[in-house]
C-alpha atoms as a PDB file:
ATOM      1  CA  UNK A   1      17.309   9.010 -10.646  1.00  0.00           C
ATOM      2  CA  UNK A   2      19.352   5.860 -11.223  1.00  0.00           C
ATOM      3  CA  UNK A   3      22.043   6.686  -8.931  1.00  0.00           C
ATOM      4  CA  UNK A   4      19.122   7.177  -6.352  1.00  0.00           C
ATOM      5  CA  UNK A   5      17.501   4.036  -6.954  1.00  0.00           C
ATOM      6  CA  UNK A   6      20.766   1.812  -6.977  1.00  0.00           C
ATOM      7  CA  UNK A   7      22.093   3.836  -3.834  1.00  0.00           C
ATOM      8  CA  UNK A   8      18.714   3.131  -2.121  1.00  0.00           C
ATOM      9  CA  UNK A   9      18.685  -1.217  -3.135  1.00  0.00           C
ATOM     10  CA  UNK A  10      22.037  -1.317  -1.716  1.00  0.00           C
ATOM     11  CA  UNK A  11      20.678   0.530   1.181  1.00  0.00           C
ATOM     12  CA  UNK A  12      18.137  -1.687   1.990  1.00  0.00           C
ATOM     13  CA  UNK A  13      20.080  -5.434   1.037  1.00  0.00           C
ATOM     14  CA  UNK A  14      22.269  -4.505   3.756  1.00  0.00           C
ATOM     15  CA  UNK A  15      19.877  -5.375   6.539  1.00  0.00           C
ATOM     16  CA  UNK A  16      17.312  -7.627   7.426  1.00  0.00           C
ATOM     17  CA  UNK A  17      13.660  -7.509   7.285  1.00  0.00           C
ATOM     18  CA  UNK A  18      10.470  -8.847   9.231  1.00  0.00           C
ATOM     19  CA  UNK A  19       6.816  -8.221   9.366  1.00  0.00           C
ATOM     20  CA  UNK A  20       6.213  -4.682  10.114  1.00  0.00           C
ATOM     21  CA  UNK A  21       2.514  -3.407  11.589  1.00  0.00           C
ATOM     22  CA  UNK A  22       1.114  -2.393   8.702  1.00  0.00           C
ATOM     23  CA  UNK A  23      -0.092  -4.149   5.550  1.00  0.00           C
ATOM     24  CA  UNK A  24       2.101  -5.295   2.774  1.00  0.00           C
ATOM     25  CA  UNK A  25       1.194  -5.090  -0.580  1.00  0.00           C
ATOM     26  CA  UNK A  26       2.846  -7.074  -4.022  1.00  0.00           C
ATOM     27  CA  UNK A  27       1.366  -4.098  -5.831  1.00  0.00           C
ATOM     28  CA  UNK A  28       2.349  -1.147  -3.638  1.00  0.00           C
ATOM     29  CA  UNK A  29       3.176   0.653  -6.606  1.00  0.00           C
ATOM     30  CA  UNK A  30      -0.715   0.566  -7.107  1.00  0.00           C
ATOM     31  CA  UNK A  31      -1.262   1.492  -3.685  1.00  0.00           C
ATOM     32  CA  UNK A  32       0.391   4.629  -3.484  1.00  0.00           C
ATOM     33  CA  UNK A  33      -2.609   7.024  -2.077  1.00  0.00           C
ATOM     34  CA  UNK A  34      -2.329   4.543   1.048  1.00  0.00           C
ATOM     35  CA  UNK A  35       1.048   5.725   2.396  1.00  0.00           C
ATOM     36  CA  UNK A  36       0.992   8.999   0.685  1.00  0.00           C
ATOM     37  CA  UNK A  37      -1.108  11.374   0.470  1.00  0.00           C
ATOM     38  CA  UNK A  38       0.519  13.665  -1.847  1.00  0.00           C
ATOM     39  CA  UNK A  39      -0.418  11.279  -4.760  1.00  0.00           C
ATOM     40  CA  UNK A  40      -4.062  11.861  -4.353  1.00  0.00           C
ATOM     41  CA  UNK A  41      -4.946  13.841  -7.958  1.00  0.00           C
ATOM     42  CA  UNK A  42      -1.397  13.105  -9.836  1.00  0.00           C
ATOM     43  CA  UNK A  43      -3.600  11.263 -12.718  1.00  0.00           C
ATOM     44  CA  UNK A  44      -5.417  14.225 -14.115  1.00  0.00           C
ATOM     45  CA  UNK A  45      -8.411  11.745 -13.365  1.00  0.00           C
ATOM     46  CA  UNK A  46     -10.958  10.619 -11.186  1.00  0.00           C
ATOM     47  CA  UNK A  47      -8.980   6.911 -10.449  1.00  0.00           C
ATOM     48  CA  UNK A  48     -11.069   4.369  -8.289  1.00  0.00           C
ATOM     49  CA  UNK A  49      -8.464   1.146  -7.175  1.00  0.00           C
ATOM     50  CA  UNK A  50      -9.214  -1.693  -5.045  1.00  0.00           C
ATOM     51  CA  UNK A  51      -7.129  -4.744  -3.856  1.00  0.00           C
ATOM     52  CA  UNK A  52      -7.456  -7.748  -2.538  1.00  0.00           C
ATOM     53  CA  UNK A  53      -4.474  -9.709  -0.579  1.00  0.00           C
ATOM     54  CA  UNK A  54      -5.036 -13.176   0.936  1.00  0.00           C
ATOM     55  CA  UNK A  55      -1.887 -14.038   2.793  1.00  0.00           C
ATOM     56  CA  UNK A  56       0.174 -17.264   3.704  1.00  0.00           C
ATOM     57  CA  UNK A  57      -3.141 -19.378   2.053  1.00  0.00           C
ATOM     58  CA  UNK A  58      -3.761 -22.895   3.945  1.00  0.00           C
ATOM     59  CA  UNK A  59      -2.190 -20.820   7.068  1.00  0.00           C
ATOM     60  CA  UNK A  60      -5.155 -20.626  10.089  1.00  0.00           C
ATOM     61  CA  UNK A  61      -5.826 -17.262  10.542  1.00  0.00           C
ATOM     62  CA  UNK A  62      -3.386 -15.949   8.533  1.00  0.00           C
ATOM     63  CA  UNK A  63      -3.624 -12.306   6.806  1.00  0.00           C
ATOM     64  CA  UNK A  64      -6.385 -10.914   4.395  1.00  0.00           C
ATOM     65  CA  UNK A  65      -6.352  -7.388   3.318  1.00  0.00           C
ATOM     66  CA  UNK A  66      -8.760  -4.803   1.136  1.00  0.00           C
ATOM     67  CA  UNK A  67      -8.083  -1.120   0.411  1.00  0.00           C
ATOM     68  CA  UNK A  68      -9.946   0.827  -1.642  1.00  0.00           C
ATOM     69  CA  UNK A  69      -9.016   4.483  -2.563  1.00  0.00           C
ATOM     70  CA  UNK A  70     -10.188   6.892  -5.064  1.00  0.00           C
ATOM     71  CA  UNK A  71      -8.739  10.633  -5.511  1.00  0.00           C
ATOM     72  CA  UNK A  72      -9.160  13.307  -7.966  1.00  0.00           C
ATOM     73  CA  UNK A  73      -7.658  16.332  -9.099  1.00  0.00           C
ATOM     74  CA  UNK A  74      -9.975  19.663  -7.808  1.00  0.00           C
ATOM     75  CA  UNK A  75     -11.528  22.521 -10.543  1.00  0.00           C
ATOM     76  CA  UNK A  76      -8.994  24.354  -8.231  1.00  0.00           C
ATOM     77  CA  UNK A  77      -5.445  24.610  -9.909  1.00  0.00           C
ATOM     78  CA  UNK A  78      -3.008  22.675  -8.359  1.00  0.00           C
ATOM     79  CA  UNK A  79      -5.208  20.565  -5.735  1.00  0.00           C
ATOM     80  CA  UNK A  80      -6.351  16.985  -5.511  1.00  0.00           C
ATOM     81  CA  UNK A  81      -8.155  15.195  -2.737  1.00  0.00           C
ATOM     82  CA  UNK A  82      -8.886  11.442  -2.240  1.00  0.00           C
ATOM     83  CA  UNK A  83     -10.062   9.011   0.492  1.00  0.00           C
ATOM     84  CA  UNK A  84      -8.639   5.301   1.336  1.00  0.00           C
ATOM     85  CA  UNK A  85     -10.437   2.455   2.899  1.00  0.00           C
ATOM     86  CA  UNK A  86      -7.772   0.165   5.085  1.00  0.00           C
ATOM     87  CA  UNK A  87      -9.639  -3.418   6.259  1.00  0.00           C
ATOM     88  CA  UNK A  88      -6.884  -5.914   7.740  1.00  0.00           C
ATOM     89  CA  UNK A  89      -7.510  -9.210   9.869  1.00  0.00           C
ATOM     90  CA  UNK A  90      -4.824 -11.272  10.847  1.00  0.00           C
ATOM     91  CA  UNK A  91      -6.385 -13.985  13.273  1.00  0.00           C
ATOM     92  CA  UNK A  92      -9.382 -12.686  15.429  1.00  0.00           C
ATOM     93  CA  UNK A  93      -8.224  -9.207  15.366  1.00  0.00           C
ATOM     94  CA  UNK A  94      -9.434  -6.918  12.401  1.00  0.00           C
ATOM     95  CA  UNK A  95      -8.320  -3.595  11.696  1.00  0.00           C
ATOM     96  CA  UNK A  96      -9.827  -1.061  10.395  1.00  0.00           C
ATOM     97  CA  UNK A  97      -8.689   2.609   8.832  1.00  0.00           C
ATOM     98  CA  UNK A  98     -10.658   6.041   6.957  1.00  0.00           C
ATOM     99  CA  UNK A  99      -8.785   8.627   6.144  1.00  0.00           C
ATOM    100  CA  UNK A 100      -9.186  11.817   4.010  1.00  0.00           C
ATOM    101  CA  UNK A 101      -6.373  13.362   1.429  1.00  0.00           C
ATOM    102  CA  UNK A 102      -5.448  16.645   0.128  1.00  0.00           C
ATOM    103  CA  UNK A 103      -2.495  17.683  -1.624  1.00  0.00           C
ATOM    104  CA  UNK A 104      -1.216  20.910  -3.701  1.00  0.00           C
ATOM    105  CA  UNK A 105       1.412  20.702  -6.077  1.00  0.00           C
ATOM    106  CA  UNK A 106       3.839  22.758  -7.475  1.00  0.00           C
ATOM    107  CA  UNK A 107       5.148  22.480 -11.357  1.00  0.00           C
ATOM    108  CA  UNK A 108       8.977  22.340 -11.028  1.00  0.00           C
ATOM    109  CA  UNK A 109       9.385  22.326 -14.875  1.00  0.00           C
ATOM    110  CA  UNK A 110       7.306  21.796 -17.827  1.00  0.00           C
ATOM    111  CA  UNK A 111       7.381  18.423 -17.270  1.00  0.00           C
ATOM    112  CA  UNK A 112       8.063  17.817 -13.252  1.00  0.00           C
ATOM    113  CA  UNK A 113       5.906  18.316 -10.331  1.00  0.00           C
ATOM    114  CA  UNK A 114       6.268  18.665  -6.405  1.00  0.00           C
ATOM    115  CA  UNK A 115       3.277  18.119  -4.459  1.00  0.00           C
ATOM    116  CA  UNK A 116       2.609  17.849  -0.638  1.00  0.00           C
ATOM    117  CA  UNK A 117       0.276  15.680   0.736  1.00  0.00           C
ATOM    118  CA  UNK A 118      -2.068  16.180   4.034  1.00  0.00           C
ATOM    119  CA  UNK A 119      -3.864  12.844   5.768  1.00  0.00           C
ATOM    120  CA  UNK A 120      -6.203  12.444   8.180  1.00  0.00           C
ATOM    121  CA  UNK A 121      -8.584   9.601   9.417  1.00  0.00           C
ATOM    122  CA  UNK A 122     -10.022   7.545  11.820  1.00  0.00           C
ATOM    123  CA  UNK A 123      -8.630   3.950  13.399  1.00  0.00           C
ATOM    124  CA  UNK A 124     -11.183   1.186  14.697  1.00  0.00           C
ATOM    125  CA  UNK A 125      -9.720  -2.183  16.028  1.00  0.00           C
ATOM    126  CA  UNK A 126     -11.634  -5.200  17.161  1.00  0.00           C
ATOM    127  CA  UNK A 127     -10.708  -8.543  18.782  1.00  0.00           C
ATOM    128  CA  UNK A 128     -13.358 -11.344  17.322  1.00  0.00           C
ATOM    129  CA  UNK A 129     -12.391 -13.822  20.561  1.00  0.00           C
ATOM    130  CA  UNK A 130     -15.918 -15.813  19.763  1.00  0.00           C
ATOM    131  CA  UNK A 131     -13.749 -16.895  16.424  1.00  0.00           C
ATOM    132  CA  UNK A 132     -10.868 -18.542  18.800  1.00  0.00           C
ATOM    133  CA  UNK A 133     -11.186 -22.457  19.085  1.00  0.00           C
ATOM    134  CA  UNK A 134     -10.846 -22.639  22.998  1.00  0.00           C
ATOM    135  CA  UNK A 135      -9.699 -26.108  24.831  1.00  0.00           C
ATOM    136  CA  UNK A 136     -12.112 -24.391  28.061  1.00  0.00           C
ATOM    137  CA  UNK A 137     -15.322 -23.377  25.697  1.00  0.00           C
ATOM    138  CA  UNK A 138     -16.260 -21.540  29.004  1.00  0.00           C
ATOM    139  CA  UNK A 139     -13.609 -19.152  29.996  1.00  0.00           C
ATOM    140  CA  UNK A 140     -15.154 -16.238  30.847  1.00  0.00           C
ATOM    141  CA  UNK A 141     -11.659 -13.962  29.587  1.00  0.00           C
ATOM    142  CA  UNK A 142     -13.049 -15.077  25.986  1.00  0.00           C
ATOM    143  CA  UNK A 143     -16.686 -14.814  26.738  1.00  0.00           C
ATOM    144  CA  UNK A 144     -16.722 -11.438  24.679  1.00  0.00           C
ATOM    145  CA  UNK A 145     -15.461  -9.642  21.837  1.00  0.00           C
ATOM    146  CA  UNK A 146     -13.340  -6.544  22.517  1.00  0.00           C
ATOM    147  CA  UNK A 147     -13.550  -3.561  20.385  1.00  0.00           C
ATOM    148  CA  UNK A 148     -11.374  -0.246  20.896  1.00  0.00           C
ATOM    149  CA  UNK A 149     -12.724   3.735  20.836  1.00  0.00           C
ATOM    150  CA  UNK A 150     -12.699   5.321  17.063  1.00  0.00           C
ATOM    151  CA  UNK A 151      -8.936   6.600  17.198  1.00  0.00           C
ATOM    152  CA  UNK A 152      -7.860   9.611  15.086  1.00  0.00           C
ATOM    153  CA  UNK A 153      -4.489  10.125  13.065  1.00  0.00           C
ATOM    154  CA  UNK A 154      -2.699  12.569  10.630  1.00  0.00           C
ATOM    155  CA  UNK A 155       0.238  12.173   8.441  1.00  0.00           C
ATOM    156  CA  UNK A 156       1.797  14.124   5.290  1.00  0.00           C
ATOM    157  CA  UNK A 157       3.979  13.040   2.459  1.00  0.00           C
ATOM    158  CA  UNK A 158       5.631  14.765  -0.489  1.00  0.00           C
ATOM    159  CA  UNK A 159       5.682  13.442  -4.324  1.00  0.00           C
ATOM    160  CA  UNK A 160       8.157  14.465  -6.956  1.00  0.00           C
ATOM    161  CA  UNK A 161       6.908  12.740 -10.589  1.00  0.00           C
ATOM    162  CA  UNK A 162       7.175  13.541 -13.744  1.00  0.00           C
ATOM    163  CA  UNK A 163       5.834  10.983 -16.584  1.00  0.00           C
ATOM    164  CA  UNK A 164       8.797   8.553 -16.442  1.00  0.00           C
ATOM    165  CA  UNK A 165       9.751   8.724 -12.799  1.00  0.00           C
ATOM    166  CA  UNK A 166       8.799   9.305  -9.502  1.00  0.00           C
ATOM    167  CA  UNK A 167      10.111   9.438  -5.682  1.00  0.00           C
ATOM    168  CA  UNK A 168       8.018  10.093  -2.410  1.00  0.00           C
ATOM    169  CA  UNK A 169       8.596  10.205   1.267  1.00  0.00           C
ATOM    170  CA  UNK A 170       5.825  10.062   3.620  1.00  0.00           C
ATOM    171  CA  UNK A 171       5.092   9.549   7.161  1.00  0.00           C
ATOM    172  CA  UNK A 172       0.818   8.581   6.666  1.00  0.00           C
ATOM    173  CA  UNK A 173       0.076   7.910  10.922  1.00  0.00           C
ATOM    174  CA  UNK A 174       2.594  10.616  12.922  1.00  0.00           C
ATOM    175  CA  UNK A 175       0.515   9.762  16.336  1.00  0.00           C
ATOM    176  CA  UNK A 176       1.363   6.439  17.976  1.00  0.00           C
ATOM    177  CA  UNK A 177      -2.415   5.486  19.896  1.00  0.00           C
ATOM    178  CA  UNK A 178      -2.983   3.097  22.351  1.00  0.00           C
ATOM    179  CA  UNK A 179      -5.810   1.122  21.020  1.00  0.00           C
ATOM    180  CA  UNK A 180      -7.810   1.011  24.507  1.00  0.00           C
ATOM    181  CA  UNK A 181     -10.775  -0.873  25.153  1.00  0.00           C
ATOM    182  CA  UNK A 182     -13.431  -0.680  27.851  1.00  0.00           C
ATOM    183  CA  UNK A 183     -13.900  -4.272  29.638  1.00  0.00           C
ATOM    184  CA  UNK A 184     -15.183  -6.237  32.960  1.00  0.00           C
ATOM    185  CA  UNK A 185     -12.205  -5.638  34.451  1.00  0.00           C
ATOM    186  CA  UNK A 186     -11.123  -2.101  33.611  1.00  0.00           C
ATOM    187  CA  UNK A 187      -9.380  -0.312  30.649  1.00  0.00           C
ATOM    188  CA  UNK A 188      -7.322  -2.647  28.220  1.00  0.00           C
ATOM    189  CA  UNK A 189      -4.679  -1.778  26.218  1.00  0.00           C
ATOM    190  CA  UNK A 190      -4.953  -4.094  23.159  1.00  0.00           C
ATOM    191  CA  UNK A 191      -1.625  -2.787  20.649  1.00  0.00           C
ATOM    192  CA  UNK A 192      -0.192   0.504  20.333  1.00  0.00           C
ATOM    193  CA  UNK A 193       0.388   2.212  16.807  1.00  0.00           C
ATOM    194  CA  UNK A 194       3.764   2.346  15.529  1.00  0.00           C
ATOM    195  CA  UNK A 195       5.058   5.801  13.336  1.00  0.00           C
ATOM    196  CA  UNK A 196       6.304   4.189   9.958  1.00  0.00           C
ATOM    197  CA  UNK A 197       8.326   6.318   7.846  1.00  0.00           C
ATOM    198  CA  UNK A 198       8.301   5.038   3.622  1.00  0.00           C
ATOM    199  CA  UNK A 199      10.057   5.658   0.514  1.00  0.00           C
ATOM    200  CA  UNK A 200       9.189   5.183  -2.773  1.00  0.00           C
ATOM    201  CA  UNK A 201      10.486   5.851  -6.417  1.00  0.00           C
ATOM    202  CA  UNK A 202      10.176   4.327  -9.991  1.00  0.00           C
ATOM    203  CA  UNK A 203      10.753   5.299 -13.069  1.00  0.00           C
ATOM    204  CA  UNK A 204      10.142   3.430 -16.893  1.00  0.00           C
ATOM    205  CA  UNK A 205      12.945   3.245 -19.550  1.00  0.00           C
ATOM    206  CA  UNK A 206      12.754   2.247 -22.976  1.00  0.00           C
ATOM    207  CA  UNK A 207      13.745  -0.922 -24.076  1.00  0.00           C
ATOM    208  CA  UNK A 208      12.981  -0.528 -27.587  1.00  0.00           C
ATOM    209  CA  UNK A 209      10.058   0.765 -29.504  1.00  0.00           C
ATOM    210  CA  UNK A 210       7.641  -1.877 -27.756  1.00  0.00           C
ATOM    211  CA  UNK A 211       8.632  -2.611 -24.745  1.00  0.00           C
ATOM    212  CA  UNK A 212       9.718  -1.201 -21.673  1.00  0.00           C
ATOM    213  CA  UNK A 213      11.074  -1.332 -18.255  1.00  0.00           C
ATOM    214  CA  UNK A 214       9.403  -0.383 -15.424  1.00  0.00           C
ATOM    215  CA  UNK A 215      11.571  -1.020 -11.697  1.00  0.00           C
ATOM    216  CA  UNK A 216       9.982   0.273  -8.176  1.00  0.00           C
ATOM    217  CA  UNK A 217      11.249   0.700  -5.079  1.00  0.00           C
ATOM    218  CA  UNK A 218       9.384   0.583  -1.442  1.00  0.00           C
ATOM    219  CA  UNK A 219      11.126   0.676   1.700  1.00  0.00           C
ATOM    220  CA  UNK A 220       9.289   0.633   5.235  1.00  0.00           C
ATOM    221  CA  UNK A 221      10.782   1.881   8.637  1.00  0.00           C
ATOM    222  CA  UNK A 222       9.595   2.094  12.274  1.00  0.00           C
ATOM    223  CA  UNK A 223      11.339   1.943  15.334  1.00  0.00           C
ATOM    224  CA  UNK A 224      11.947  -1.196  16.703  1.00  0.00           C
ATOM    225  CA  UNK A 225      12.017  -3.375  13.824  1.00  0.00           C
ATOM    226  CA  UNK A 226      14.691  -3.537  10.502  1.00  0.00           C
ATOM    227  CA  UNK A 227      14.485  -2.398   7.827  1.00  0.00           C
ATOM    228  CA  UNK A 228      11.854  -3.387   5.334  1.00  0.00           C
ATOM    229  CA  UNK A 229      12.091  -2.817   1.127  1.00  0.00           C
ATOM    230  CA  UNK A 230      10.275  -4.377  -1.918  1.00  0.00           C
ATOM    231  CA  UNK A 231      12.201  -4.297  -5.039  1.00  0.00           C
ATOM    232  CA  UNK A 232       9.797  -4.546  -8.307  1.00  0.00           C
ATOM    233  CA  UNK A 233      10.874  -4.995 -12.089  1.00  0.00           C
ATOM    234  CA  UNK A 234       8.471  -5.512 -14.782  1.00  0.00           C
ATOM    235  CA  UNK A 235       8.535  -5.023 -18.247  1.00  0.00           C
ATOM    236  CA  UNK A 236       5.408  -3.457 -19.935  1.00  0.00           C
ATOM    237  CA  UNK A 237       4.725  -4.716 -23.847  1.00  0.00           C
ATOM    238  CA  UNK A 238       2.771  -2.599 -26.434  1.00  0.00           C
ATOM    239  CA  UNK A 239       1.610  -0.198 -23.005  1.00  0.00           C
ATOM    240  CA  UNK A 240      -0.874  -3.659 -22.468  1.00  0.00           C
ATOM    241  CA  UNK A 241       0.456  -6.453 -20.864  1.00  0.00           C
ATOM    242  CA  UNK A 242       3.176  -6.377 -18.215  1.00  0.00           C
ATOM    243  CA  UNK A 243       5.197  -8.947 -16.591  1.00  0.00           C
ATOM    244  CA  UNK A 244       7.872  -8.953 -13.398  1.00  0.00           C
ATOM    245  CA  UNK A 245       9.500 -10.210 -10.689  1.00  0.00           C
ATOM    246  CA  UNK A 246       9.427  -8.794  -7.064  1.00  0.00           C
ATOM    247  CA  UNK A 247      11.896  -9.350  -4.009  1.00  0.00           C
ATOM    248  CA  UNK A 248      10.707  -8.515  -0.212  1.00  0.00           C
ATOM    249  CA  UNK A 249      14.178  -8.316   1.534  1.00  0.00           C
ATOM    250  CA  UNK A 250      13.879 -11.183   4.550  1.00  0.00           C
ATOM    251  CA  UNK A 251      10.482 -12.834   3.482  1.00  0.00           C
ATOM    252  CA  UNK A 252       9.482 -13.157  -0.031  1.00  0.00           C
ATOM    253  CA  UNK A 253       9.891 -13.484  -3.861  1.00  0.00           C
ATOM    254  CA  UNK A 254       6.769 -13.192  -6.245  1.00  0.00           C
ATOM    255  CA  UNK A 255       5.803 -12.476  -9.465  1.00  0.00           C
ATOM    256  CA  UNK A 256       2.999 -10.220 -11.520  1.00  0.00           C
ATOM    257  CA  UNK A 257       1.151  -9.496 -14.131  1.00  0.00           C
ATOM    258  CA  UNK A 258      -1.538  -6.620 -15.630  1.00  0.00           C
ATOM    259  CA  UNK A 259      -3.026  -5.946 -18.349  1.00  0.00           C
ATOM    260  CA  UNK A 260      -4.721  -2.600 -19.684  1.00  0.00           C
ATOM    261  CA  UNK A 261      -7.860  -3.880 -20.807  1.00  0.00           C
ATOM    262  CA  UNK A 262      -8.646  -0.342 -22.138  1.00  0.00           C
ATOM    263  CA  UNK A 263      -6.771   3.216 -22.005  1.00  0.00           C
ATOM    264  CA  UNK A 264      -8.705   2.897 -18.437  1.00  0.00           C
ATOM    265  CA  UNK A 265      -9.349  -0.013 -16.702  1.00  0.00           C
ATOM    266  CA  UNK A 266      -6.502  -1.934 -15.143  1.00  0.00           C
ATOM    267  CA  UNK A 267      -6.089  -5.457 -14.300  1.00  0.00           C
ATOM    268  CA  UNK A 268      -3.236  -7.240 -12.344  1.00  0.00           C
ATOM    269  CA  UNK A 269      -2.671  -9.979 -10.139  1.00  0.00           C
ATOM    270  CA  UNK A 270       0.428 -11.957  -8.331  1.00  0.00           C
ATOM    271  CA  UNK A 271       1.505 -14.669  -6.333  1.00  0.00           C
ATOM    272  CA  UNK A 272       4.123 -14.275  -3.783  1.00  0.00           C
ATOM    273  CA  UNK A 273       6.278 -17.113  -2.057  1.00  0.00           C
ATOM    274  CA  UNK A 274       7.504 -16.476   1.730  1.00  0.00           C
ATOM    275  CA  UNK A 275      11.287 -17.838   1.816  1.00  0.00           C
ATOM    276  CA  UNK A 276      11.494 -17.846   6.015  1.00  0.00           C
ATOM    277  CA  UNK A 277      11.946 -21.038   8.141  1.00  0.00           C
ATOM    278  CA  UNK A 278       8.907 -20.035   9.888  1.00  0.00           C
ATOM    279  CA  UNK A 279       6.330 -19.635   7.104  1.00  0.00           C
ATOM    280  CA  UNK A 280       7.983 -21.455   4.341  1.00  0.00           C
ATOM    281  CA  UNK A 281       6.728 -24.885   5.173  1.00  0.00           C
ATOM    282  CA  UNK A 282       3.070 -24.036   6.257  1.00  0.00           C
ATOM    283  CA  UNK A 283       1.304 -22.072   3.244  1.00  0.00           C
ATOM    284  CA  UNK A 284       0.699 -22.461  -0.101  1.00  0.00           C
ATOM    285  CA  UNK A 285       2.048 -18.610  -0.936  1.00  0.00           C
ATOM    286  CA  UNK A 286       0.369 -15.158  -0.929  1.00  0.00           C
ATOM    287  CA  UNK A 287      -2.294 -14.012  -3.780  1.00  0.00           C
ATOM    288  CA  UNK A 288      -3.310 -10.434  -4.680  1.00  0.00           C
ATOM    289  CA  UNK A 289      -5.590  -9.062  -7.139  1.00  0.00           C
ATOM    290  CA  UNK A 290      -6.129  -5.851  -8.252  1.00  0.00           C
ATOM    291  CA  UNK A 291      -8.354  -3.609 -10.159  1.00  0.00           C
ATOM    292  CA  UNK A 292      -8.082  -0.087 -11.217  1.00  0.00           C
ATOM    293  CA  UNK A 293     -10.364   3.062 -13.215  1.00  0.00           C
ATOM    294  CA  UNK A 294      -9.788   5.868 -14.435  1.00  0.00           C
ATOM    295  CA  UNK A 295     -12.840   8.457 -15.228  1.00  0.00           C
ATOM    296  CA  UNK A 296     -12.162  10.930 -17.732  1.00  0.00           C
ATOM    297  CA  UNK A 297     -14.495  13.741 -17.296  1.00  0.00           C
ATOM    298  CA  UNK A 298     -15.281  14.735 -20.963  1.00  0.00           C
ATOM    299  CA  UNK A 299     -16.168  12.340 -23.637  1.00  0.00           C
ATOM    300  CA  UNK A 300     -14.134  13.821 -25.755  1.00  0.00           C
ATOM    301  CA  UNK A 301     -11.120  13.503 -23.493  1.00  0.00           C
ATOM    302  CA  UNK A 302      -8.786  10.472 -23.866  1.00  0.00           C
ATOM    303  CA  UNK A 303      -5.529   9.819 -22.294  1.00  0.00           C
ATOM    304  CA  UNK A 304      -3.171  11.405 -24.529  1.00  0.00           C
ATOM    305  CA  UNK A 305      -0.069   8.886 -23.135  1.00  0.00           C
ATOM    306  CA  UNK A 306      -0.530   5.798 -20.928  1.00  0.00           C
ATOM    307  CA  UNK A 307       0.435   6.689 -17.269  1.00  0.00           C
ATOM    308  CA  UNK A 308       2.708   4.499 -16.119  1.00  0.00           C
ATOM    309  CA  UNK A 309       1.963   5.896 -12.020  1.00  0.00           C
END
């Protein structure tokens, strides 16, 4: 598992990165049922998470970003299911994603499991043009906003965890749509969808009796654009409070911080800094909260370890 993760930083230092088409996230490790949807049920618990990601702030019309997923394991052995909200608006244009999860895993040891992940949904994108500040308030190319058909798209991903690691490839949109709109003048084609392949692993090693380590790893690829990883490392005190650093190779460094304000309910938030000539000098950094539950079905059942995934 080390070997991997080393092998895979290396990997991704060794070449640039830029904004890719979908979302980024400081807490991707929290985000997990978005790009894969082999993760849905992997907490033995009914686990509700929403964030909240208000990019480059001070920056007109820069990005701001909401998911909200939930997945469960099923009565069925082996089988979880889950659903993910996607709302993203950079500028006028807003973008926005449903999509369904299942995913059936297999126990590799006692301790280890391999699950693989199905995804489906539904793509909506809309232009807000009555947002734009025009210098001709009257041009009639602006008169209207734009909205494209409901699109439909299907990935899979696969999930190898146990309780101290993890690693996961995925592939969440394999179809790359035109997002077409009906106007005045005819058919429009505002964007097309790009495939994006990810990778992801983490693990959590022992420090001493109170405090522990806990590095991530995300990298994004599509065609057309270099390579793109976030490198996480926080350490975790008393399984309550937690504290790191994170580096986006080509645009950002940040930090974070969580706390477990019970056995179920999450907390974290961080502030990222964009680094690039472009950016650098025209916003006052990136902010991201999140919140996560977990259910647990029977009173009398508690978490019998902290999950650390």
């Amino acid at each position: 598992m080390k070997k991997l993760i080393i092998t895979a930083f290396i990997f991704l230092l060794a070449y640039g990165a830029q904004a890719q088409q979908d979302a980024m996230f400081t807490h991707y490790m929290f985000n997990t049922l978005a790009v894969n949807p082999a993760y849905a049920g992997s907490r033995d618990a009914l686990t509700v998470t929403g964030l909240h990601r208000s990019q480059w702030v001070s920056f007109p019309g820069a990005p701001v970003t909401q998911t909200l997923t939930l997945h469960t394991p099923l009565a069925f052995e082996n089988t979880g299911v889950g659903l993910s909200f996607v709302n993203d608006k950079i500028g006028p244009v807003n973008k926005t994603s449903f999509y369904a999860d299942f995913s059936y895993k297999i126990k590799i040891t006692k301790k280890a499991s391999l699950a693989f992940g199905l995804k489906g949904g539904l793509n909506l994108m809309n232009n807000n043009l009555s947002e734009l500040n025009l210098d001709d308030a009257a041009d009639p190319s602006f008169a209207a906003n734009i909205q494209s058909k409901l699109l439909p798209n299907f990935g899979f991903g696969m999930y190898y965890y146990t309780d101290r690691y993890y690693v996961g490839l995925s592939v969440p949109k394999l179809l790359e749509n035109d997002f077409i709109a009906n106007t005045t003048s005819g058919g429009t084609n505002l964007t097309s969808e790009h495939r994006h392949y990810f990778f992801i692993a983490g693990s959590v090693f022992d420090l001493s009796e109170n405090i522990k380590l806990k590095p991530t790893l995300f990298l994004k690829m599509t065609n057309g654009a270099p390579v793109e990883g976030d490198v996480t490392a926080s350490v975790i005190f008393n399984d309550k409070f937690s504290f790191g650093g994170m580096f986006r190779t080509g645009d950002g460094v940040g930090i974070l911080a969580g706390i477990n304000i019970t056995d179920q309910f999450t907390l974290g938030y961080s502030f990222d800094w964009s680094f690039t000539n472009t950016t650098m000098v025209y916003n006052g950094g990136s902010h991201e909260i999140m919140l996560r539950y977990d259910f647990i079905y029977k009173a009398e059942e508690k978490i019998r370890s902290p999950r650390y995934f």
